[in-house]
Protein backbone atom coordinates (compact mmCIF):
# COMPACT_ATOMS: atom_id res chain seq x y z
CA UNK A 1 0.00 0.00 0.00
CA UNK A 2 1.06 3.17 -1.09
CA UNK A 3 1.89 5.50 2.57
CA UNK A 4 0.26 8.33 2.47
CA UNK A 5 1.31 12.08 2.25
CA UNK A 6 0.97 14.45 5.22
CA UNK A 7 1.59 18.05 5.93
CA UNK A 8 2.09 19.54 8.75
CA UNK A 9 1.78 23.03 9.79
CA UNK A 10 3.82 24.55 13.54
CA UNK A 11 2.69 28.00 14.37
CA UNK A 12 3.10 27.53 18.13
CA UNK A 13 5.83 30.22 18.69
CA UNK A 14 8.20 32.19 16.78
CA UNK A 15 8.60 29.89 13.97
CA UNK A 16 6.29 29.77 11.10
CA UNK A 17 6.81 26.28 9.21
CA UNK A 18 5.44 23.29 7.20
CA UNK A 19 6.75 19.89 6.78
CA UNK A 20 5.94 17.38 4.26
CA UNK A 21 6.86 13.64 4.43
CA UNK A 22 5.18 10.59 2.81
CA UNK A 23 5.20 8.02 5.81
CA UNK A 24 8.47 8.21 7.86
CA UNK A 25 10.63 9.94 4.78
CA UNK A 26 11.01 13.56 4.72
CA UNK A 27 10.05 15.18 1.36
CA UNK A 28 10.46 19.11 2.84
CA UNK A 29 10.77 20.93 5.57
CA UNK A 30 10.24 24.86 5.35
CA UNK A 31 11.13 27.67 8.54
CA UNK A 32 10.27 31.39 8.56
CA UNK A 33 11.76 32.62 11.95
CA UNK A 34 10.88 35.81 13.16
CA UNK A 35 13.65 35.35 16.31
CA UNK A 36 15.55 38.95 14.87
CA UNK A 37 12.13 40.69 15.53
CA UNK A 38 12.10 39.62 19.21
CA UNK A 39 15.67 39.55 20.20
CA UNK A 40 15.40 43.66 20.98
CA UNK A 41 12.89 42.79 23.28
CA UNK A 42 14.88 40.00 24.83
CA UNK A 43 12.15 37.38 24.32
CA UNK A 44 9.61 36.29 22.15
CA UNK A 45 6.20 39.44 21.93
CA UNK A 46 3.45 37.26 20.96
CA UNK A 47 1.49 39.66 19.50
CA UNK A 48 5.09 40.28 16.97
CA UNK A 49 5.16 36.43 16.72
CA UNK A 50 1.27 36.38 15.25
CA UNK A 51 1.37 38.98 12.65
CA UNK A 52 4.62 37.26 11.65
CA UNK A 53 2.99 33.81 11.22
CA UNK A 54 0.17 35.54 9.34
CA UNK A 55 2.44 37.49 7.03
CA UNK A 56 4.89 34.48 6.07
CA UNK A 57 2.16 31.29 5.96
CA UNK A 58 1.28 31.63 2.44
CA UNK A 59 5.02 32.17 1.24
CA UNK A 60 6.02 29.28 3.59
CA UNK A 61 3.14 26.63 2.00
CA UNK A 62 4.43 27.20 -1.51
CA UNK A 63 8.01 26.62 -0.63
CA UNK A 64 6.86 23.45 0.76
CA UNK A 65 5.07 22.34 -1.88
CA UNK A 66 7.71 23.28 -4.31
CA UNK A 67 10.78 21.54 -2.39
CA UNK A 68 8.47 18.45 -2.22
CA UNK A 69 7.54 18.51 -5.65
CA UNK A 70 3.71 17.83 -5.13
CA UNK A 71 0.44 19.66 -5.57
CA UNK A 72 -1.64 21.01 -2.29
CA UNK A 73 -4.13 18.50 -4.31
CA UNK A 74 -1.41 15.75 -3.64
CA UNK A 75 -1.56 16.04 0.09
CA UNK A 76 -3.93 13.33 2.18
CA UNK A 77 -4.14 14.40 5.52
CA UNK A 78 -3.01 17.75 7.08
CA UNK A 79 -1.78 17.97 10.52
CA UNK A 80 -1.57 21.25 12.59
CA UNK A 81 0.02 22.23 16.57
CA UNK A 82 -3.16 23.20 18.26
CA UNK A 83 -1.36 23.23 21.66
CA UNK A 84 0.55 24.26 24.04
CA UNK A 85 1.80 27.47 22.75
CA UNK A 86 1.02 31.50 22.29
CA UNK A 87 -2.91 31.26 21.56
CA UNK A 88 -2.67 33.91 19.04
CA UNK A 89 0.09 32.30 17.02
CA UNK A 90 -1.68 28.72 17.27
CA UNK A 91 -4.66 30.12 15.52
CA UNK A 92 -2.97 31.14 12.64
CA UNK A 93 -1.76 27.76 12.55
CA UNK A 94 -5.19 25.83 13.07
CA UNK A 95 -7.18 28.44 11.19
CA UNK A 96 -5.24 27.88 7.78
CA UNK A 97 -5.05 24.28 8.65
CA UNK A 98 -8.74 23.83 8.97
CA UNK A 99 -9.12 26.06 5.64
CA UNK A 100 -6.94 23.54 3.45
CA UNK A 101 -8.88 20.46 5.11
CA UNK A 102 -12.50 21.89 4.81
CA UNK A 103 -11.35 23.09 0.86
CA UNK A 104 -9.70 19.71 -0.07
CA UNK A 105 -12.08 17.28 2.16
CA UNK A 106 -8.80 15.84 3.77
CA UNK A 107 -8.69 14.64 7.50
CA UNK A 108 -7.13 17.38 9.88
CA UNK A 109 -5.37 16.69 12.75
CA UNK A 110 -5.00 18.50 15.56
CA UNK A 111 -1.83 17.34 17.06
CA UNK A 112 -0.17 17.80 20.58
CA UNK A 113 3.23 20.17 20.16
CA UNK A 114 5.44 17.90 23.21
CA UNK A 115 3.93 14.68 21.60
CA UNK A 116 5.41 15.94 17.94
CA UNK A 117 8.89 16.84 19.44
CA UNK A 118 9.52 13.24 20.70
CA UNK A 119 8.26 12.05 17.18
CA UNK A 120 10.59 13.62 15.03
CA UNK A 121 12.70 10.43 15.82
CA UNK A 122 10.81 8.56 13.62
CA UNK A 123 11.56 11.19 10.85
CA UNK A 124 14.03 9.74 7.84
CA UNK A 125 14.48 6.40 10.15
CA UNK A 126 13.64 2.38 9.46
CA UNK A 127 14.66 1.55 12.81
CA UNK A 128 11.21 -0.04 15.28
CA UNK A 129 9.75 2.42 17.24
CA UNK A 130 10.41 0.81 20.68
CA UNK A 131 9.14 2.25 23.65
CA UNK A 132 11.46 5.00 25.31
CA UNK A 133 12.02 7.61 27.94
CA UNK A 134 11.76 10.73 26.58
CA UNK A 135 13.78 13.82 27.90
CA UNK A 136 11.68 17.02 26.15
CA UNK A 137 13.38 20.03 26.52
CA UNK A 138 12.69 23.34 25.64
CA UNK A 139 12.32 27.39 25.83
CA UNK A 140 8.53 26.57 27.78
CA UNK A 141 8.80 23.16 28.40
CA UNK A 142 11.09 19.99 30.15
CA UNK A 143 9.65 17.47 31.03
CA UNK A 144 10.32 13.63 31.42
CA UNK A 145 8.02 11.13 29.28
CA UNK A 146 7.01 7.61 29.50
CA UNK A 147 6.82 7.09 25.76
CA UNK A 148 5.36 3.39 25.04
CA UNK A 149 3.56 4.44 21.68
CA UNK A 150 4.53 7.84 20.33
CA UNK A 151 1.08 8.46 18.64
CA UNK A 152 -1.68 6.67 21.05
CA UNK A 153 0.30 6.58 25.00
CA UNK A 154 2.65 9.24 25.85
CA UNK A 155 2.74 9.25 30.11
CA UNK A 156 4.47 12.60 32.01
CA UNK A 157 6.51 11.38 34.74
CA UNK A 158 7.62 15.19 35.52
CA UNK A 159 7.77 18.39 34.31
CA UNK A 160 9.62 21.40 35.52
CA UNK A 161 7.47 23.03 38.61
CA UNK A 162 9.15 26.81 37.59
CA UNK A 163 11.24 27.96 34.81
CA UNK A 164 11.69 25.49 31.60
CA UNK A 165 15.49 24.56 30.88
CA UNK A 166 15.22 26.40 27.69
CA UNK A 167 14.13 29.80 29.70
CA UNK A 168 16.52 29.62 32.42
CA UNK A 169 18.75 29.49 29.45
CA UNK A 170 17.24 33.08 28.31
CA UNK A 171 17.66 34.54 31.44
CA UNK A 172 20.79 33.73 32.15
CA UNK A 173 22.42 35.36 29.01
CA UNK A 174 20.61 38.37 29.37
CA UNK A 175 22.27 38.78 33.15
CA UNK A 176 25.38 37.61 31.35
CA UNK A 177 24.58 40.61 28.51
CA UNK A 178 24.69 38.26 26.22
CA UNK A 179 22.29 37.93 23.00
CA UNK A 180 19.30 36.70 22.20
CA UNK A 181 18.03 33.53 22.28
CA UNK A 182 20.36 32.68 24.96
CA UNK A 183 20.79 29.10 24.25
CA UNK A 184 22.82 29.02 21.38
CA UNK A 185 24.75 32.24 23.09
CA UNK A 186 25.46 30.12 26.32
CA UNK A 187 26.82 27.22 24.63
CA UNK A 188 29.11 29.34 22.14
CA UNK A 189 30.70 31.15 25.12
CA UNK A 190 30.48 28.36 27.49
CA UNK A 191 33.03 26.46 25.23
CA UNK A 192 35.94 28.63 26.31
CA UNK A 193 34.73 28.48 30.30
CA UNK A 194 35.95 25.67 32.98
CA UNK A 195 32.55 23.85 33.85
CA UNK A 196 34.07 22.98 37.45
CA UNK A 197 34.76 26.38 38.40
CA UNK A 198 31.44 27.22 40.11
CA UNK A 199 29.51 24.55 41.60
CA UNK A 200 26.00 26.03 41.29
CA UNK A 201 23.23 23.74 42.73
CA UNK A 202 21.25 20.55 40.76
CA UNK A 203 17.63 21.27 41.68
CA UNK A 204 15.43 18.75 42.93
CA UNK A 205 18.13 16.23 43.18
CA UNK A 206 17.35 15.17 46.48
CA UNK A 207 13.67 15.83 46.57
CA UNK A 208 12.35 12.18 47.02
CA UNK A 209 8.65 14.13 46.28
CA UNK A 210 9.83 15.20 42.62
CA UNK A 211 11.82 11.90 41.46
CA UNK A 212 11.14 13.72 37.57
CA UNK A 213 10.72 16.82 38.01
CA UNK A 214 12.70 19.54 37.49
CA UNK A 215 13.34 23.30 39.20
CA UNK A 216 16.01 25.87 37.75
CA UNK A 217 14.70 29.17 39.78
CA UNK A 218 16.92 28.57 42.56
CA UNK A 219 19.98 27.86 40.00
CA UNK A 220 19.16 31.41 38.30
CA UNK A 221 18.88 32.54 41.53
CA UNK A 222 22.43 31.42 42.09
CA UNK A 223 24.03 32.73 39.32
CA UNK A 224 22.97 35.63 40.13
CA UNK A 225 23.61 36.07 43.36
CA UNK A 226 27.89 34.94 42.27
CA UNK A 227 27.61 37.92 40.19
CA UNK A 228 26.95 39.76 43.13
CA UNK A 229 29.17 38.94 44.87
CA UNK A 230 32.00 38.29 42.23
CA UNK A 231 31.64 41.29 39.69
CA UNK A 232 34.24 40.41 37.94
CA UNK A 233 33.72 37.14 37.50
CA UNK A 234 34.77 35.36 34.31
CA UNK A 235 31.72 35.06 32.14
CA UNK A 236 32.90 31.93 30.35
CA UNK A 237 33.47 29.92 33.29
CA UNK A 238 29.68 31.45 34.61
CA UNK A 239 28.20 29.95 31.53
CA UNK A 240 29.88 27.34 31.40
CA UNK A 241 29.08 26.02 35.15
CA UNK A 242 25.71 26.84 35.26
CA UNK A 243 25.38 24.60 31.27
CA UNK A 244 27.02 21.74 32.97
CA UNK A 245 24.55 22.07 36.49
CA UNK A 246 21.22 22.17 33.63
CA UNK A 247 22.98 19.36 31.81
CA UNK A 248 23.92 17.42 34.65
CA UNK A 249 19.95 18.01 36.41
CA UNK A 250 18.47 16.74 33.38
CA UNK A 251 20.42 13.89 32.31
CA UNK A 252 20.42 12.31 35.79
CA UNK A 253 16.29 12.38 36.08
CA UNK A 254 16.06 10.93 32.76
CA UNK A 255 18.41 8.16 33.10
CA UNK A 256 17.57 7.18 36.39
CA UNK A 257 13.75 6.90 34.79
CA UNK A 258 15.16 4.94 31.96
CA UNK A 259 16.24 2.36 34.34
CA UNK A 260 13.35 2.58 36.67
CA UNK A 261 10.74 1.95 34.07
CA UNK A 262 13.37 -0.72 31.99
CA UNK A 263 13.61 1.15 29.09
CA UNK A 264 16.60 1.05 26.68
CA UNK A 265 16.05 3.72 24.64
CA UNK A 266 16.09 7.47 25.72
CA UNK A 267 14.80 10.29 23.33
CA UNK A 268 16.20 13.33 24.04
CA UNK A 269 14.11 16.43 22.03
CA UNK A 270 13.04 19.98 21.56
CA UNK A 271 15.26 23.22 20.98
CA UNK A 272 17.44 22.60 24.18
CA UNK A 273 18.30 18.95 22.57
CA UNK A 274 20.43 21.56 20.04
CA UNK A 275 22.97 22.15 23.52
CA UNK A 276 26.57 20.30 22.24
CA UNK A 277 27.26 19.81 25.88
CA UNK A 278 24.19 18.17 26.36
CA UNK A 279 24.60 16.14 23.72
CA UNK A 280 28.09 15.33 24.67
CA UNK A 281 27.18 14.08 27.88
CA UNK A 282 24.47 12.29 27.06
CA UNK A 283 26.40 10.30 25.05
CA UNK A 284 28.91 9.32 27.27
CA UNK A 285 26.78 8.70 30.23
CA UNK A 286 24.09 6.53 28.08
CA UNK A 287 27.08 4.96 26.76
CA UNK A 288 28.13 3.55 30.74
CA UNK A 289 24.55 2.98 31.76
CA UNK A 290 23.87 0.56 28.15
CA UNK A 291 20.91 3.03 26.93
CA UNK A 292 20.61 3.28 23.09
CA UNK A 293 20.10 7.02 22.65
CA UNK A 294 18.50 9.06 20.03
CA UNK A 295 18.92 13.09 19.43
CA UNK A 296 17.09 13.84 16.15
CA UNK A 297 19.69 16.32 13.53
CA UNK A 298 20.30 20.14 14.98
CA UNK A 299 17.69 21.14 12.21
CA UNK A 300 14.86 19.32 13.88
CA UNK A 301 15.69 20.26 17.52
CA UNK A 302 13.77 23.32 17.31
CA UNK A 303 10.30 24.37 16.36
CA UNK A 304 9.26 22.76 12.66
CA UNK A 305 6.42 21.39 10.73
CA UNK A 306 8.24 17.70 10.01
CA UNK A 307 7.46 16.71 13.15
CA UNK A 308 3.96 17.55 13.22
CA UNK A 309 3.58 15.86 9.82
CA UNK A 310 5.46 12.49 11.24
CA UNK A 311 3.66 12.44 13.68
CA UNK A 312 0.45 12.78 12.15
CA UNK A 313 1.73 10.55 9.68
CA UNK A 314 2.42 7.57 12.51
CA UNK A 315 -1.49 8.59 13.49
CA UNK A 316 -3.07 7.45 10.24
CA UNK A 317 -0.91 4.50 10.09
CA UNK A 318 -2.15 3.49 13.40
CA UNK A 319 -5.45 4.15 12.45
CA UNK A 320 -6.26 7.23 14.87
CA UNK A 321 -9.51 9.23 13.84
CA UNK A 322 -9.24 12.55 12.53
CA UNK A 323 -9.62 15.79 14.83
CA UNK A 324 -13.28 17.44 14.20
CA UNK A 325 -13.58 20.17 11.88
CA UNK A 326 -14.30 22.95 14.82
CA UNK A 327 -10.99 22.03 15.93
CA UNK A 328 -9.54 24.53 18.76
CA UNK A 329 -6.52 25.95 19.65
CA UNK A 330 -5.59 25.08 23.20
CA UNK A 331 -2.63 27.69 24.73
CA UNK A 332 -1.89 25.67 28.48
CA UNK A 333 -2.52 22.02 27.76
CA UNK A 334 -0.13 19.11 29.00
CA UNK A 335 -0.05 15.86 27.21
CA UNK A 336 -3.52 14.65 28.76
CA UNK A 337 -3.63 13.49 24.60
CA UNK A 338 -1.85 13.13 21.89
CA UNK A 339 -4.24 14.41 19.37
CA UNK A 340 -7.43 16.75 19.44
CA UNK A 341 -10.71 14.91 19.22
């Protein structure tokens, strides 16, 4: 049988993007960013981020469509974020979703944004799609995930109770007076730092109430407070300890969960999954504890349509019913489901 060909449409932040992929094999993957418009503002404006989703949509479909070589006639089933994000961007999203289904009679699917990020795994893969851990971590979201199928049963074991790795990540640079986003800007500088020369705390390692979950206030808090009292502090070392104190937090919950729950495989996702240290580590320490792991290419680490299409695309294959036409954006939503009803 002939797999089927899905697009998929991510408006949940600042990135405006479609992916295309017939089963598991990516056919195109189009970004508009509109991170240069936020980055005086040192974060993202969501009002900014909708009229920029609404102004580069159109342009962003027919670049699809062109670098997959097919007709919007071509596609079978369209798949669109419809949560978590910034409600206004999310409707741009779901509204010209719902427009292309309605038009073309196609089956829309409203998919689940932390559900998609573990899925781009599957993108451009043959390998079985075993059950996994799944460390998701982002600029609004990190959370540990009992992934046993990644379109039908995806289980939170924890989530972060304050900031998200990804925005203690932001605010840290911006003490540091370093650019925006400060992800990429922490791991640049942190590169020429000594990651032992601060030891800033690991919260919630010791918290027998929050096994999974995760808290980075106090380690802000802590940076902070070294600047204080250390003014002239070398800022590579800063960013470099407080990287390896995030990285170190987060690999050690999702490990330890790995071999609680027996799984072999950990799935490690979402911008923050972009980090080299954390991919470094990860490596090595999965290596020691015999855990297969999978980080999906820097290009799908942050915010794209290829793994809403994949993921959509693992839906129909698994026979999941389509969302319902008055399909609605959802802004605060955890991973209660994988897809919209």
């Amino acid at each position: 049988m002939t797999e089927q060909l899905v697009l998929g449409i991510e408006t949940s932040c600042d990135e405006t993007a479609i992916g295309i992929v017939r089963g598991r094999k990516l056919l195109a993957n189009v970004i508009s960013s509109s991170v240069e418009e936020h980055a005086r503002f040192g974060g993202v404006v969501p009002e900014i981020a909708s009229r920029a989703h609404l102004e580069a949509i159109h342009s962003v479909l027919t670049r699809a469509l062109a670098e997959a070589n097919v007709s919007i006639n071509d596609i079978d089933a369209f798949g669109v974020t419809a949560g978590p994000g910034l409600i206004g961007a999310l409707l741009v999203g779901v509204s010209s979703a719902s427009g292309l289904s309605l038009a073309l009679d196609k089956p829309l699917y409203g998919v689940n944004h932390l559900s998609a990020h573990l899925a781009v795994d599957a993108l451009e893969t043959q390998h079985e799609l075993a059950p996994a851990i799944g460390l998701l971590v982002s600029g609004g979201h990190s959370s540990i995930l009992k992934v046993s199928n990644f379109a039908q049963d995806v289980t939170v074991l924890g989530s972060t109770i304050d900031d998200a790795a990804g925005e203690a990540f932001d605010k840290i640079a911006r003490i540091l007076k370093l650019e925006f986003p400060g992800g990429p800007a922490i791991d640049r500088v942190a590169k020429e730092g000594n990651a032992s020369a601060i030891d800033f705390p690991r919260g919630l390692t010791n918290d027998s109430g929050h096994i999974y979950d995760f808290s980075f206030s106090g380690l802000k808090t802590a940076v902070a407070r070294y600047l204080q009292k250390v003014p002239n502090a070398v800022v590579a070392d800063v960013a470099a300890s407080f990287q390896e104190a995030v990285v170190d937090v987060l690999l050690e919950k999702a490990i330890a969960a790995a071999k609680a729950f027996g799984m072999e495989e950990l799935i490690i996702a979402g911008g923050v999954a972009a980090n080299s240290r954390l991919r470094q580590v990860a490596a090595q320490r999965c290596e020691v504890a015999k855990i297969q792991l999978r980080i999906p290419p820097m290009t799908l680490c942050t915010d794209n349509g290829a793994m809403v299409a994949v993921l959509t695309s693992l839906a129909l294959s698994q026979g999941v019913g389509a969302s319902s036409l008055g399909l609605e954006a959802q802004s605060s939503t955890g991973l209660s489901r994988v897809f919209w009803p």
